[in-house]
N, C-alpha and C. Protein backbone atom coordinates (compact mmCIF):
# COMPACT_ATOMS: atom_id res chain seq x y z
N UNK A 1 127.01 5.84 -113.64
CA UNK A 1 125.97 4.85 -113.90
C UNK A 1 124.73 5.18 -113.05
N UNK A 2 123.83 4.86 -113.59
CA UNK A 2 122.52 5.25 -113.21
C UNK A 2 121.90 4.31 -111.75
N UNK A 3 122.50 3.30 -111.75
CA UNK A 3 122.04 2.49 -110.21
C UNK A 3 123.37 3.13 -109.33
N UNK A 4 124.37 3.76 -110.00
CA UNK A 4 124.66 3.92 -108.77
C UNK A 4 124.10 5.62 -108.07
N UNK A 5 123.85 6.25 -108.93
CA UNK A 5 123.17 7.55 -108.55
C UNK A 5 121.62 7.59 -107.52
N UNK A 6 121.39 5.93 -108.36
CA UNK A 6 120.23 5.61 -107.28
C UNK A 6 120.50 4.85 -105.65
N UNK A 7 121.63 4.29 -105.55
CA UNK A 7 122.10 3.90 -104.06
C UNK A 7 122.48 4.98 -103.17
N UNK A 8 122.78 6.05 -103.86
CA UNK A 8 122.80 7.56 -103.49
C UNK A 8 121.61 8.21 -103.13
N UNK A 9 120.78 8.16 -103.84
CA UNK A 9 119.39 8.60 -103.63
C UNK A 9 118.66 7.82 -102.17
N UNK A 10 118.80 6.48 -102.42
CA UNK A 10 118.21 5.31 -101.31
C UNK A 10 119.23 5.91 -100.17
N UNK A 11 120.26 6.06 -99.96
CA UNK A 11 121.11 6.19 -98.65
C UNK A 11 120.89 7.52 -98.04
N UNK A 12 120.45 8.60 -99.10
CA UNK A 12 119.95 9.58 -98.46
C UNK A 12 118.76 10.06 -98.24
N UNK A 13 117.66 8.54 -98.60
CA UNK A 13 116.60 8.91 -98.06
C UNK A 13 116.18 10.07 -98.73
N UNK A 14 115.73 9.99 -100.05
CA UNK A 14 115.39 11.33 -100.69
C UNK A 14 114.56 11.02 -101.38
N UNK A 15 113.38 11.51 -101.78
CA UNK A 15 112.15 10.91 -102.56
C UNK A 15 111.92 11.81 -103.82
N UNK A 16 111.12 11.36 -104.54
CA UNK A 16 111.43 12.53 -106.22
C UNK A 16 110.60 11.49 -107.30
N UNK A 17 110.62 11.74 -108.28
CA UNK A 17 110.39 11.64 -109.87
C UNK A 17 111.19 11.35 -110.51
N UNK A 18 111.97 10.35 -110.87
CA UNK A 18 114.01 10.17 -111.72
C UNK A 18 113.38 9.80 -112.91
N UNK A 19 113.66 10.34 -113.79
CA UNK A 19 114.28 9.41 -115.42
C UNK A 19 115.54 8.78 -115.64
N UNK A 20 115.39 7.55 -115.50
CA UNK A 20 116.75 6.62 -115.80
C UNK A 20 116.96 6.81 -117.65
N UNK A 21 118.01 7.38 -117.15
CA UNK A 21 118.55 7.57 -119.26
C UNK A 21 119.42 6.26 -119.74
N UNK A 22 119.48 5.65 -118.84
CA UNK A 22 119.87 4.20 -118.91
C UNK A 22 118.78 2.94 -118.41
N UNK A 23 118.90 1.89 -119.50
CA UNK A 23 117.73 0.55 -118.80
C UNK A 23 118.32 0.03 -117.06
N UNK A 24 117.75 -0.24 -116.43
CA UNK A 24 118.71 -0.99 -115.34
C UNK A 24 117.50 -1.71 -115.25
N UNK A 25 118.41 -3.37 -114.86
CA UNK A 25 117.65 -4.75 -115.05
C UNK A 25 116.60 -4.62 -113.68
N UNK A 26 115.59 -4.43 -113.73
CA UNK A 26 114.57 -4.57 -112.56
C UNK A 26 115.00 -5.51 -111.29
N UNK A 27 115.95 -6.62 -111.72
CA UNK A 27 116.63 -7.16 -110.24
C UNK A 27 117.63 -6.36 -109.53
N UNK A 28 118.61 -5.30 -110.58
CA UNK A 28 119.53 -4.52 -109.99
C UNK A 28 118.62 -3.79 -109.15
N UNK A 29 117.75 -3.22 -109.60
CA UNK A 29 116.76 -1.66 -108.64
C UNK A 29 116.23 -2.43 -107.50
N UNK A 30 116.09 -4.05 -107.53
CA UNK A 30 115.01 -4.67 -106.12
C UNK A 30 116.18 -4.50 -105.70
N UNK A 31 117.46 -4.93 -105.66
CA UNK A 31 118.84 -5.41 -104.84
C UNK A 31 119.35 -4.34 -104.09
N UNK A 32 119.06 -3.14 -104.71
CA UNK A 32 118.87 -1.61 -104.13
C UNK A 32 118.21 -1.20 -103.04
N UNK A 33 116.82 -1.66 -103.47
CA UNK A 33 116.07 -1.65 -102.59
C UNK A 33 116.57 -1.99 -101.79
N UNK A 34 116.29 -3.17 -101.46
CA UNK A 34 116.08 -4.28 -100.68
C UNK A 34 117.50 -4.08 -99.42
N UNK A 35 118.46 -3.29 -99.56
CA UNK A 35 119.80 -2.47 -98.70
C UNK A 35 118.67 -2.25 -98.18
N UNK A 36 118.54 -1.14 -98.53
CA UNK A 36 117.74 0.09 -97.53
C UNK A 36 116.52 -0.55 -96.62
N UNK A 37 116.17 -1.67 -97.25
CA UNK A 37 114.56 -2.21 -96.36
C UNK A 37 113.55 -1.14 -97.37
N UNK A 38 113.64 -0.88 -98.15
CA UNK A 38 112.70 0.09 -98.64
C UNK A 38 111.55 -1.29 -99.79
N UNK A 39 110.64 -1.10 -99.77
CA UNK A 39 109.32 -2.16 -100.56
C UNK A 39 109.45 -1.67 -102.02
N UNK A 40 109.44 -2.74 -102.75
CA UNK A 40 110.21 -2.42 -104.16
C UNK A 40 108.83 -3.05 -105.11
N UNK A 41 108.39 -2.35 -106.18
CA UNK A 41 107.47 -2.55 -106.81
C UNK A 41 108.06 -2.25 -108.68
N UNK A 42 107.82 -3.22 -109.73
CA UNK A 42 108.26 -2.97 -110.42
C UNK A 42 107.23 -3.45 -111.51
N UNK A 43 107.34 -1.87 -112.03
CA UNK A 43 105.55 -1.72 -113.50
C UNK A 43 106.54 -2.29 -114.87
N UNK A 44 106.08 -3.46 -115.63
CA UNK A 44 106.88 -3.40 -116.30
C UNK A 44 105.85 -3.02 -118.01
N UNK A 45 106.24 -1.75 -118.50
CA UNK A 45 105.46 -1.09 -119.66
C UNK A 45 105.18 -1.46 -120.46
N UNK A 46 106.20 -2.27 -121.07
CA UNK A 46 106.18 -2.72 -122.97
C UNK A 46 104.44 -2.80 -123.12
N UNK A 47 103.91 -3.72 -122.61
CA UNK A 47 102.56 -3.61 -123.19
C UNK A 47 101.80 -2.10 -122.41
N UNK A 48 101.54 -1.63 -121.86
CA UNK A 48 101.20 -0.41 -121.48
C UNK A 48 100.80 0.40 -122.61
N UNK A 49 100.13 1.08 -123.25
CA UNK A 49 99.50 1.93 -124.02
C UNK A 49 98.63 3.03 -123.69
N UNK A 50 98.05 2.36 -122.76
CA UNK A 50 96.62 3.43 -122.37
C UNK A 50 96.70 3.48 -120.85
N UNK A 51 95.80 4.06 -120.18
CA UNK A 51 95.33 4.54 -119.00
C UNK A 51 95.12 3.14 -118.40
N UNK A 52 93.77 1.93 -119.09
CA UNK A 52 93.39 1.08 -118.49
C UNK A 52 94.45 0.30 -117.89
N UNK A 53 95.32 0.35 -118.82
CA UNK A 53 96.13 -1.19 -118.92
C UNK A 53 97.37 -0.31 -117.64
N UNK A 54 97.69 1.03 -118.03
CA UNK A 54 98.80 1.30 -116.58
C UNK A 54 98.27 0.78 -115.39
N UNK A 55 97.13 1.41 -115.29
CA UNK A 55 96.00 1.33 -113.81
C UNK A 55 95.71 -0.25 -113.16
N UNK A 56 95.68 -1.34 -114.26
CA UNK A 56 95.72 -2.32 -114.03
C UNK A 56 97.26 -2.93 -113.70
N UNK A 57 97.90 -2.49 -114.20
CA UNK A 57 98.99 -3.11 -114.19
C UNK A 57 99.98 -1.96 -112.68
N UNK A 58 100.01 -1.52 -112.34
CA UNK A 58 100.37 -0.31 -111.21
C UNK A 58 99.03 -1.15 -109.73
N UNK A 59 98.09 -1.12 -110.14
CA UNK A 59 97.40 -2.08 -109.00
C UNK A 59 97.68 -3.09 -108.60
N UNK A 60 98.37 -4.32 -109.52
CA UNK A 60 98.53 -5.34 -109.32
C UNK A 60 100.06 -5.62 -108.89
N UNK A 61 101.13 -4.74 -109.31
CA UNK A 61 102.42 -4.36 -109.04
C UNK A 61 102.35 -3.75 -107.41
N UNK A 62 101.76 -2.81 -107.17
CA UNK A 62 101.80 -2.69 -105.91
C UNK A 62 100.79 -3.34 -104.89
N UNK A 63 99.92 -4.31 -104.97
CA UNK A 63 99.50 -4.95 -104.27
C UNK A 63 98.16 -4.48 -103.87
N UNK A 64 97.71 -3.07 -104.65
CA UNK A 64 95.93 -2.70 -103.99
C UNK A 64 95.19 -3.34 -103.67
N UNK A 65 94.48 -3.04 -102.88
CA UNK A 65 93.89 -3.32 -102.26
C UNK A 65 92.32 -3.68 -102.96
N UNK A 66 91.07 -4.52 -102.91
CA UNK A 66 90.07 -4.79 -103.55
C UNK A 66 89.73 -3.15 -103.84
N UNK A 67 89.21 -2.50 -103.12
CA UNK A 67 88.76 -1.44 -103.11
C UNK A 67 89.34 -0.56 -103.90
N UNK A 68 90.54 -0.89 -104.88
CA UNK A 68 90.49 0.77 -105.73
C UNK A 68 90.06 0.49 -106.67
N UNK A 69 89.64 1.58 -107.00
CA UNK A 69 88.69 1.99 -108.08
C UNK A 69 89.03 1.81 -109.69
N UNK A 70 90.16 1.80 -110.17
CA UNK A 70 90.45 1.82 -111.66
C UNK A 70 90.23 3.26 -111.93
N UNK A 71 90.54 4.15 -111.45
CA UNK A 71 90.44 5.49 -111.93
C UNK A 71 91.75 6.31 -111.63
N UNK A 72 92.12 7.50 -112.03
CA UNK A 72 93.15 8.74 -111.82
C UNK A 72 92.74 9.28 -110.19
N UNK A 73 91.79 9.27 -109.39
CA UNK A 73 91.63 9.88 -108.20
C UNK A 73 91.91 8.59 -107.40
N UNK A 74 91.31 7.22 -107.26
CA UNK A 74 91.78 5.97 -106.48
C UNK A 74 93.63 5.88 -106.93
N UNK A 75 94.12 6.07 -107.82
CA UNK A 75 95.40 5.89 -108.46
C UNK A 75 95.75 6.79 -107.12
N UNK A 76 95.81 7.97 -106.87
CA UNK A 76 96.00 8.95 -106.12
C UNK A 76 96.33 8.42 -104.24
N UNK A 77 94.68 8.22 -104.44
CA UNK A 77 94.77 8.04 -102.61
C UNK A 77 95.27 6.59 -102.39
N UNK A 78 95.80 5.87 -103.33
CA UNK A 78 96.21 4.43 -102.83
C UNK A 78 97.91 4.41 -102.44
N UNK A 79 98.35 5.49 -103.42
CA UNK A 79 99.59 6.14 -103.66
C UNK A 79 99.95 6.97 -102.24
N UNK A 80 99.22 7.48 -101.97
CA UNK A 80 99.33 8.12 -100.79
C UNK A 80 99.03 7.52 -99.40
N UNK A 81 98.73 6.16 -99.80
CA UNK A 81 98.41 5.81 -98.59
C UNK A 81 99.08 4.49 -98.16
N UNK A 82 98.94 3.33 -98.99
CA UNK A 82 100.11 2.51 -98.42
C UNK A 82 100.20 1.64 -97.51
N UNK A 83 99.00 2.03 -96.66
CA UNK A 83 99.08 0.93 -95.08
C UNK A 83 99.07 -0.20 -95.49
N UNK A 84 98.82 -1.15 -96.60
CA UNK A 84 99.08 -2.20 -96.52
C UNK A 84 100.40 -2.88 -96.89
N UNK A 85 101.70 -1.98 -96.93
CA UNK A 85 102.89 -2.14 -97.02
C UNK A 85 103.67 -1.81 -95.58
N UNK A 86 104.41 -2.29 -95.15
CA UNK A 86 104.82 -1.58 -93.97
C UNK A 86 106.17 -1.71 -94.44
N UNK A 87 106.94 -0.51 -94.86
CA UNK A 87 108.21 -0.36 -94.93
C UNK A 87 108.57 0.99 -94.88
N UNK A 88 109.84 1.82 -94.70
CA UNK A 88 110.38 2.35 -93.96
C UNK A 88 110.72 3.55 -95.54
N UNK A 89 110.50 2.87 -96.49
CA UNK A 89 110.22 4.04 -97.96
C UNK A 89 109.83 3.05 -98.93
N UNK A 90 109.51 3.78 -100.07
CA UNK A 90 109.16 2.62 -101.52
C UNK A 90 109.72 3.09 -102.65
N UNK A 91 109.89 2.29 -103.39
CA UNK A 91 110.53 2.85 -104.91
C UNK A 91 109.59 1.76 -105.51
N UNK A 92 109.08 2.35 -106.25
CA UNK A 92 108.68 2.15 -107.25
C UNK A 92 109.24 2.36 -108.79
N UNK A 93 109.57 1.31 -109.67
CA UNK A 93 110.52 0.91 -111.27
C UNK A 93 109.25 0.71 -112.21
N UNK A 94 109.17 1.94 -113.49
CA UNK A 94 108.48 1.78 -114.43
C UNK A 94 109.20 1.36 -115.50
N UNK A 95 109.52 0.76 -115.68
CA UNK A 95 110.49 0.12 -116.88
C UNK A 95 109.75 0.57 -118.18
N UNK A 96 110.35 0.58 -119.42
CA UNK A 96 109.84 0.56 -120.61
C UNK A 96 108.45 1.64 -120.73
N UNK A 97 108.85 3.04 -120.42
CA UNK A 97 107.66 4.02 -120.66
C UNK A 97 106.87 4.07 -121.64
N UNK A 98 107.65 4.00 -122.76
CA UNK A 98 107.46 4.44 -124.48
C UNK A 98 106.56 4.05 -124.75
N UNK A 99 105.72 2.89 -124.62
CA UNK A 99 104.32 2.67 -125.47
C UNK A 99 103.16 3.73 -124.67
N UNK A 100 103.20 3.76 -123.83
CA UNK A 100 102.01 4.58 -123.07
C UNK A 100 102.93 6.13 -123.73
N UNK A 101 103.91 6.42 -123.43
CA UNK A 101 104.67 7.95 -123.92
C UNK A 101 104.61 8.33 -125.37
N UNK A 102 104.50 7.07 -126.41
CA UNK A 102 104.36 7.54 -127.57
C UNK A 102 102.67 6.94 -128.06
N UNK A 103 101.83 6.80 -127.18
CA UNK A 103 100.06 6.71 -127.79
C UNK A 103 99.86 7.67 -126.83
N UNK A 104 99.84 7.86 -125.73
CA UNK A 104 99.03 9.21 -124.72
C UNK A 104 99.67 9.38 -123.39
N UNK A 105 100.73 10.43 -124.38
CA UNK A 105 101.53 11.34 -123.72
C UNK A 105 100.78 11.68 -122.63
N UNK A 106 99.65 12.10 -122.42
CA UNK A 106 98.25 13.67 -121.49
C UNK A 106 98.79 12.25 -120.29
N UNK A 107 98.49 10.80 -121.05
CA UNK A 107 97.87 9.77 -119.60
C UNK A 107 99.28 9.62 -118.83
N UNK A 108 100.67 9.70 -119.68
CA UNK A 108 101.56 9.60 -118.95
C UNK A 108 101.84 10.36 -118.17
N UNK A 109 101.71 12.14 -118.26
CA UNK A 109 101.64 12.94 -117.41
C UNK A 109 101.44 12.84 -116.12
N UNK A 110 99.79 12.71 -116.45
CA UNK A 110 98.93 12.64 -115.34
C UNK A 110 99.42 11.47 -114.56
N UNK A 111 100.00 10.40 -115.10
CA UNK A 111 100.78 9.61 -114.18
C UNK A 111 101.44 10.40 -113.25
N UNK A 112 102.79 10.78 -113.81
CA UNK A 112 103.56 11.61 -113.31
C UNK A 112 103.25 12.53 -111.88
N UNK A 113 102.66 13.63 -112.96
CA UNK A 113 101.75 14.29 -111.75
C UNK A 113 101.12 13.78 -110.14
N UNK A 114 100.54 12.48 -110.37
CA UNK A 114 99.97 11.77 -109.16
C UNK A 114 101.37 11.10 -108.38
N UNK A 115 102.02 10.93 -109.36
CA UNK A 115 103.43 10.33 -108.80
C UNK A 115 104.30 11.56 -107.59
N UNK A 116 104.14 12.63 -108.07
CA UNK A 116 104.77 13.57 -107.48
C UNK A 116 103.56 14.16 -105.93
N UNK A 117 102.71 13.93 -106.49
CA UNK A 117 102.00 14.60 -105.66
C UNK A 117 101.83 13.29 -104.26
N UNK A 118 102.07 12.16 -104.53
CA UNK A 118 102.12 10.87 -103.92
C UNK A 118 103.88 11.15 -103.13
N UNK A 119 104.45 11.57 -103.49
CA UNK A 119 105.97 11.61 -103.13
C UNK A 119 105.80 12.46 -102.01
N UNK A 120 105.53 14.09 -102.11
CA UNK A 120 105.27 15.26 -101.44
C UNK A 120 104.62 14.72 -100.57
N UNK A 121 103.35 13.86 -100.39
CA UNK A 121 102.78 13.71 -99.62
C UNK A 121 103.52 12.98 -98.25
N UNK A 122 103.83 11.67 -98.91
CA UNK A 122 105.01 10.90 -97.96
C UNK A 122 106.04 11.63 -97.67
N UNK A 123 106.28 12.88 -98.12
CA UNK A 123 107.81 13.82 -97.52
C UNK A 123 107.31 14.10 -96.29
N UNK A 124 106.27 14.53 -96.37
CA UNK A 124 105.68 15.53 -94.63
C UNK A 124 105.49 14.00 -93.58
N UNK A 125 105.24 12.91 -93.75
CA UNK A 125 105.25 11.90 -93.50
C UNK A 125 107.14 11.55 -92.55
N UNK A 126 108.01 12.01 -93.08
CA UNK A 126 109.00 11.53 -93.29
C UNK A 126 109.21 10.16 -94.00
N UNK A 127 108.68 9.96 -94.81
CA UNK A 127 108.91 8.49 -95.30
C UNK A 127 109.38 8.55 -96.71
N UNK A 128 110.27 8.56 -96.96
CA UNK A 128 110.58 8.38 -98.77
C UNK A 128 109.66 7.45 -99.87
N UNK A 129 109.43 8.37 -100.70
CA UNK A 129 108.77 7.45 -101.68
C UNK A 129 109.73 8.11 -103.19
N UNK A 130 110.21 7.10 -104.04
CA UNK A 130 110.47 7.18 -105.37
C UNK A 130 110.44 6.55 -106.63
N UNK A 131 110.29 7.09 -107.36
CA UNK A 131 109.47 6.78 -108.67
C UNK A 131 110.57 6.96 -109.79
N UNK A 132 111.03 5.82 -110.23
CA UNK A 132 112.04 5.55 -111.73
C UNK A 132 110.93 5.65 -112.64
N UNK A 133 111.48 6.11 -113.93
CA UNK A 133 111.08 5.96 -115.17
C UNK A 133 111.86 5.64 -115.76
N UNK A 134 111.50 4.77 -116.80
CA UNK A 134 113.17 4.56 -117.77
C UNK A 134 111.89 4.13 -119.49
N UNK A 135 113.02 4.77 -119.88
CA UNK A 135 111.98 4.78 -121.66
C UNK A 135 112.95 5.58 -122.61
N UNK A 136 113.32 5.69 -123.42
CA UNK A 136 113.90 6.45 -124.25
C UNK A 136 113.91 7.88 -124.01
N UNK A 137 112.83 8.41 -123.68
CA UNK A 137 112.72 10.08 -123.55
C UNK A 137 112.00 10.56 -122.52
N UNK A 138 112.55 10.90 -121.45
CA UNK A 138 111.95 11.81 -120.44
C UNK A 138 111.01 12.54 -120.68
N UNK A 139 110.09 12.10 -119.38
CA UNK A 139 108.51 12.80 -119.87
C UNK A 139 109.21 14.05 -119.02
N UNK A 140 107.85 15.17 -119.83
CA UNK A 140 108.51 17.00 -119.56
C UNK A 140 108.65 16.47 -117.97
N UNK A 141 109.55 17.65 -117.48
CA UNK A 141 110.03 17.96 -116.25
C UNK A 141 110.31 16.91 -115.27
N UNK A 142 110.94 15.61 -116.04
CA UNK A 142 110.99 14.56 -114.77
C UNK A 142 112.76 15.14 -114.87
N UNK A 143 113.24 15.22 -113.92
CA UNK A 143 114.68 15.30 -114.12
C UNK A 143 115.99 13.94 -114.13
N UNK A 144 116.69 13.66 -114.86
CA UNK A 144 116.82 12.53 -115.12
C UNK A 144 118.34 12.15 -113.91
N UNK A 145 118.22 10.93 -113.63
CA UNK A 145 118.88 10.17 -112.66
C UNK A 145 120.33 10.44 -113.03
N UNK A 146 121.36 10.49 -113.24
CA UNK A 146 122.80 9.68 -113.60
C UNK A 146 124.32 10.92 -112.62
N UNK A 147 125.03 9.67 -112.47
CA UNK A 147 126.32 10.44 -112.13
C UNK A 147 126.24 11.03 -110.99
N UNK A 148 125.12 10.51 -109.89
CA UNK A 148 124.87 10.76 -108.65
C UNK A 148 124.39 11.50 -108.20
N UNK A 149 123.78 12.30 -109.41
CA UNK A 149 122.58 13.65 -109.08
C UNK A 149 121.69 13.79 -109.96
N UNK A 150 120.90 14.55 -109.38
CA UNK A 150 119.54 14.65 -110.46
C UNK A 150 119.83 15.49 -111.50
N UNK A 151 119.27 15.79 -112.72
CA UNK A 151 119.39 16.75 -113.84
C UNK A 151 118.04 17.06 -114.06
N UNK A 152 118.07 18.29 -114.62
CA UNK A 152 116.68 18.94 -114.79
C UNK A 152 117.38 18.94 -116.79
């Protein structure tokens, strides 16, 4: 089961990109969290389609700050930065990918992309940061969660 591959992930303090190939109820992933002390943020997609509406909805899920911008570069340095959370790692739960994955694939990417590059960053940090996806179909190269290890 896919939360439990993720209490695995949280206990070893390991940060990444997961595709959940299974739904898990957004209270199971806080309850997860919330072991570890890790700050739990949860995007929930169904309406999601476009760029605007992630950006809005990813700002207001994690708590930004007045100052970001509504753009792919503020998306970036807010991701990487965090001080207004003080916890010890974060996971972040995108529930329901598919409407933004099946109108603009390029914007989900580029999600992605900032997602990873937001992770790497907090590695040199020592601080875990991780990022669920769950949607019907794994965007390219996220490797998917289950059975207590990652899959490419």
């Amino acid at each position: 089961m896919a939360l439990e591959a993720l209490k695995t992930l949280l206990e070893d303090e390991k940060g990444g990109v997961f595709f959940l190939p299974e739904h898990a109820p957004p209270k199971d992933v806080a309850a997860a969290a919330k072991r570890v002390k890790y700050a739990y943020f949860h995007i929930e997609g169904k309406l999601i389609a476009r760029k605007e509406q992630l950006l809005n909805h990813v700002a207001t899920a994690l708590r930004f700050p007045a100052y970001f911008g509504g753009n792919w570069d503020a998306l970036e340095e807010c991701l990487a930065d965090m001080e207004w959370v003080d916890a010890p790692g974060y996971l972040i739960y995108y529930d329901h990918i598919d409407a933004l994955a099946n109108e603009h694939p390029d914007q989900l990417q580029t999600f992605v992309e900032i997602c990873r590059d937001a992770v790497a960053s907090w590695k040199e940090d020592g601080t875990p940061m991780i990022v669920l996806l769950s949607g019907t179909k794994s965007p390219k190269g996220v490797a998917k969660l289950k059975a207590g290890i990652a899959e490419d």
